[in-house]
Protein backbone atom coordinates (compact mmCIF):
# COMPACT_ATOMS: atom_id res chain seq x y z
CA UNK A 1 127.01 132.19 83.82
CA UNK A 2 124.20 130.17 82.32
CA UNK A 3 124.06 127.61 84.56
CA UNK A 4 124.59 129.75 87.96
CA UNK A 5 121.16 131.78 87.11
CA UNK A 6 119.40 128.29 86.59
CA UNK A 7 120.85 127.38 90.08
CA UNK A 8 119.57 130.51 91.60
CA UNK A 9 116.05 130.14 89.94
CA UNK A 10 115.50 126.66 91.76
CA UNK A 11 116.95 127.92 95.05
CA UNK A 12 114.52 130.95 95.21
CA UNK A 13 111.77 128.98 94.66
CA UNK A 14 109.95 127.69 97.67
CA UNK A 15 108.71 123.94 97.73
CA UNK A 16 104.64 124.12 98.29
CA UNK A 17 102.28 121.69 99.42
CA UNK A 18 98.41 122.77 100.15
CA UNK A 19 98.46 123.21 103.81
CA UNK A 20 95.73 120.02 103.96
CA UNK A 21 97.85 117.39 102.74
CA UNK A 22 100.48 118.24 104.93
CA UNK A 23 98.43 117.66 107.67
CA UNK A 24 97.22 114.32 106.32
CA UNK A 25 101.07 113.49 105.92
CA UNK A 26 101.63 114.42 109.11
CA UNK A 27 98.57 112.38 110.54
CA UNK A 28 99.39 109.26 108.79
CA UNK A 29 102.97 109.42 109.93
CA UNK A 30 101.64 109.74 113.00
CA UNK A 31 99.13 106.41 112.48
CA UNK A 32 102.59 104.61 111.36
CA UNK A 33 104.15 105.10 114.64
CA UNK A 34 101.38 104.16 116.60
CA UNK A 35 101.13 100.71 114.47
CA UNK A 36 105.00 100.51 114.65
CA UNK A 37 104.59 100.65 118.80
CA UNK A 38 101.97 98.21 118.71
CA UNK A 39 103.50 95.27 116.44
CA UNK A 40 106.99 95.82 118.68
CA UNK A 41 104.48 95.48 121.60
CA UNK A 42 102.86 92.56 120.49
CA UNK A 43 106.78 90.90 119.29
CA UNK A 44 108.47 92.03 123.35
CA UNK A 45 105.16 90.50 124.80
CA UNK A 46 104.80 87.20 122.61
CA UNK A 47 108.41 86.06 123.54
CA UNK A 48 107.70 86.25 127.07
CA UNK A 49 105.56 83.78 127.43
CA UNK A 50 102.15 82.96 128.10
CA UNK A 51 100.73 83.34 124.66
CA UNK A 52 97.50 82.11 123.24
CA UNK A 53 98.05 80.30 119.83
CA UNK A 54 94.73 80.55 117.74
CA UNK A 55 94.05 80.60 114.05
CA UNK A 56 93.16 84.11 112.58
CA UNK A 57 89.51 84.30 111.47
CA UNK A 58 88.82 82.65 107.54
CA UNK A 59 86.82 86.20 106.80
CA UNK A 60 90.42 88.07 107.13
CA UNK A 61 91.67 86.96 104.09
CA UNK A 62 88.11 88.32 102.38
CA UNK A 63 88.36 91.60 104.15
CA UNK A 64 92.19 91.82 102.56
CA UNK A 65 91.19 91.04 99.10
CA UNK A 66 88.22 93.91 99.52
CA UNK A 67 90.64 96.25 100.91
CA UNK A 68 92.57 95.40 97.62
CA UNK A 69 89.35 95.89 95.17
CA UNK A 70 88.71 99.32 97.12
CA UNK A 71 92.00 100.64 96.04
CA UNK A 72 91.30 100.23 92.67
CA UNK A 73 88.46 101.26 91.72
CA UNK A 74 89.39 104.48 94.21
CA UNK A 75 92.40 104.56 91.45
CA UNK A 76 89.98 104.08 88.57
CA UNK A 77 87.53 107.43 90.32
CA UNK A 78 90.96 109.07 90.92
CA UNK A 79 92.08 108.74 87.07
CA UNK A 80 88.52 109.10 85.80
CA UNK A 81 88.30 112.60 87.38
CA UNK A 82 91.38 113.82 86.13
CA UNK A 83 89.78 112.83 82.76
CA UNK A 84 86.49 114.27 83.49
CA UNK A 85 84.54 111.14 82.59
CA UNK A 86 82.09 111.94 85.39
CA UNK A 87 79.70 108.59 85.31
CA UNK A 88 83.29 106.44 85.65
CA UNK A 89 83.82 108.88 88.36
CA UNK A 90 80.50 108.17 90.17
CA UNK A 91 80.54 105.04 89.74
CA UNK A 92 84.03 104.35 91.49
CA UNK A 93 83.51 106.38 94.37
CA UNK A 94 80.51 104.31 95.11
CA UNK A 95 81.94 101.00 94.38
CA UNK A 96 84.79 102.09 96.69
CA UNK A 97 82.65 103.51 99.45
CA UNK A 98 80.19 100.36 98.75
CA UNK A 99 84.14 98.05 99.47
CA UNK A 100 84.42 100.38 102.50
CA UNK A 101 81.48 99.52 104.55
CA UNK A 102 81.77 95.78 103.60
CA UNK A 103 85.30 95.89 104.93
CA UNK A 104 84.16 97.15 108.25
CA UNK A 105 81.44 94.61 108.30
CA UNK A 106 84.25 91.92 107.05
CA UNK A 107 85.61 92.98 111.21
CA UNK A 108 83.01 93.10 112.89
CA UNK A 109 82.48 89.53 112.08
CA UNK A 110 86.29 88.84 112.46
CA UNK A 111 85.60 89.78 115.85
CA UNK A 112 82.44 87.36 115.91
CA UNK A 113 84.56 84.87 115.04
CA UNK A 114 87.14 85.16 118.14
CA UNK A 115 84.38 85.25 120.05
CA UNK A 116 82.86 81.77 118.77
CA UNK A 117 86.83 80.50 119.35
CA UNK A 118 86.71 81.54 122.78
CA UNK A 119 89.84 84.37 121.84
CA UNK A 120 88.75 87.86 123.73
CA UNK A 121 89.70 91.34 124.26
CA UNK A 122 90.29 90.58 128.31
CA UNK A 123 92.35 87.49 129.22
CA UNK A 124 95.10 86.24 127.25
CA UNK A 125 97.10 89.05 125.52
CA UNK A 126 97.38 87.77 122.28
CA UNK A 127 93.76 88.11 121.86
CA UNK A 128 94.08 91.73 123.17
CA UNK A 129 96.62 92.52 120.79
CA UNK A 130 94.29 91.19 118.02
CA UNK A 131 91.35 93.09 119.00
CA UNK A 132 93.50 96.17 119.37
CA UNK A 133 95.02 96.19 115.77
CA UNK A 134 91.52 95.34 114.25
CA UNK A 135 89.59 98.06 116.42
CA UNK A 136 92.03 100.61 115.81
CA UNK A 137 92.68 100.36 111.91
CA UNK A 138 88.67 100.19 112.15
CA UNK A 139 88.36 103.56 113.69
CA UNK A 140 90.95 105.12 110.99
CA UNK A 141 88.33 103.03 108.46
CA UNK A 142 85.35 104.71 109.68
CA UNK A 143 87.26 107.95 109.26
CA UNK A 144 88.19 106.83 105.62
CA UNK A 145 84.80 105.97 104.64
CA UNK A 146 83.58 109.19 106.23
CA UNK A 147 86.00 111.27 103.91
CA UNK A 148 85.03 108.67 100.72
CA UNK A 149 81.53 109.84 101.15
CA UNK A 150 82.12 113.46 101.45
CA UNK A 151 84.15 112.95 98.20
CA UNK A 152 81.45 111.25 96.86
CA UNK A 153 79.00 113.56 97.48
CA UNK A 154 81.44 116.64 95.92
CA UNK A 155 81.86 113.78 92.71
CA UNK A 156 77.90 113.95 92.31
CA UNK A 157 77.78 117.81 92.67
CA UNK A 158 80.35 118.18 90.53
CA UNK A 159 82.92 119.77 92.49
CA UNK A 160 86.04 117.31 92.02
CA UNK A 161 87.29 117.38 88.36
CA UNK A 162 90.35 117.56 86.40
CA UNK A 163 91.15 121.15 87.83
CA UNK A 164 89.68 120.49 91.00
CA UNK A 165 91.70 117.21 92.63
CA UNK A 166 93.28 118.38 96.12
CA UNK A 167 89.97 116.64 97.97
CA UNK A 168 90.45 113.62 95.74
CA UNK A 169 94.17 113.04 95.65
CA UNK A 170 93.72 113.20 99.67
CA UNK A 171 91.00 110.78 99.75
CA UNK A 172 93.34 108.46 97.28
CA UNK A 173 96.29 108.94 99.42
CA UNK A 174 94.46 108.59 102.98
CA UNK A 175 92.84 104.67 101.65
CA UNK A 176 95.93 103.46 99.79
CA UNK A 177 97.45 103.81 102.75
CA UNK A 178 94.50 102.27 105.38
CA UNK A 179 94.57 99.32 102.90
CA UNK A 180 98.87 98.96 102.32
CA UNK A 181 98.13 99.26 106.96
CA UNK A 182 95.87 96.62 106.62
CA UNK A 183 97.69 94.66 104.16
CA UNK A 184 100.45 94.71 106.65
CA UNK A 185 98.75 93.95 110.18
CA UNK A 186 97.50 91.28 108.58
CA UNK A 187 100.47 89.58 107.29
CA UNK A 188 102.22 90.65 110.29
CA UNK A 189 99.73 88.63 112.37
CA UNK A 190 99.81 85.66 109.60
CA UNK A 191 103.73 85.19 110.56
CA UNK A 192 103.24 85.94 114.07
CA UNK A 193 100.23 84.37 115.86
């Protein structure tokens, strides 16, 4: 009898998730496909033929490890703020938001780069593909480092705090995963340029 009302008790209750973060789930499933069409793209395309073979930029591999740094010290804000240690806090966010804008410098001058080796957005399609995957994680990047700094500014008012997390734990979520997308275009194009 025991164990049929325990049963009962964890069928009645509903499974809840704020109505924000399912949105973001939803959205970043959403990125996943998009990247998932484009790399199948690029694969279908490449076999046929016709392909440009060019080294990726040098400043890649820079822009990886800062997409790596900006995770953690986003994970060192995230775990300071559930500790209310409010300077480590601060100091985090900006470090991360600081990694954020240098990693969307780091691609602009990716893109320099292809320039100077004569690889562009029009002509060959392997180029097109690269400038594609780079522009388009960029524009989810500028979104991310919009939504750091709005978290940043709620850390320095002193809105995001141990009982206050649902802006934070998105923000955590929504750059893990630009930097584990980054972390795999670029590999992806490391195997298959």
């Amino acid at each position: 009898m025991e164990k049929e009302l325990k049963y009962v008790d964890m069928v009645e209750q509903p499974i809840s998730m704020h109505p924000k973060k399912f949105a973001l789930w939803l959205f970043m499933v959403s990125v996943v496909m998009v990247f998932a069409g484009l790399t199948s793209a690029y694969i279908v395309r490449q076999a046929e033929g016709n392909w440009l073979e060019y080294d990726l930029p040098n400043i890649f591999y820079y822009t990886s490890g800062i997409a790596v740094l900006s995770s953690i010290t986003l994970h060192w804000a995230y775990f300071s703020a559930k500790k209310d240690n409010f300077l480590n806090l601060r100091i985090g966010m900006i470090l991360t938001v600081i990694l954020g804008i240098a990693f969307l410098v780091g691609q602009w001058y990716s893109w320099v780069a292809m320039v100077d080796r004569e690889v562009f957005f029009v002509g060959n399609p392997a180029g097109s593909f690269l400038y594609v995957f780079t522009g388009l994680h960029a524009a989810h990047l500028i979104s991310g480092v919009i939504f750091l700094i709005i978290v940043l500014i709620s850390t320095l008012r002193l809105r995001v705090h141990s009982k206050a997390m649902d802006t934070m734990e998105m923000a955590t979520t929504y750059w893990h995963f630009l930097g584990g997308l980054w972390l795999y275009l670029f590999m992806f194009l490391l195997l298959n340029h």
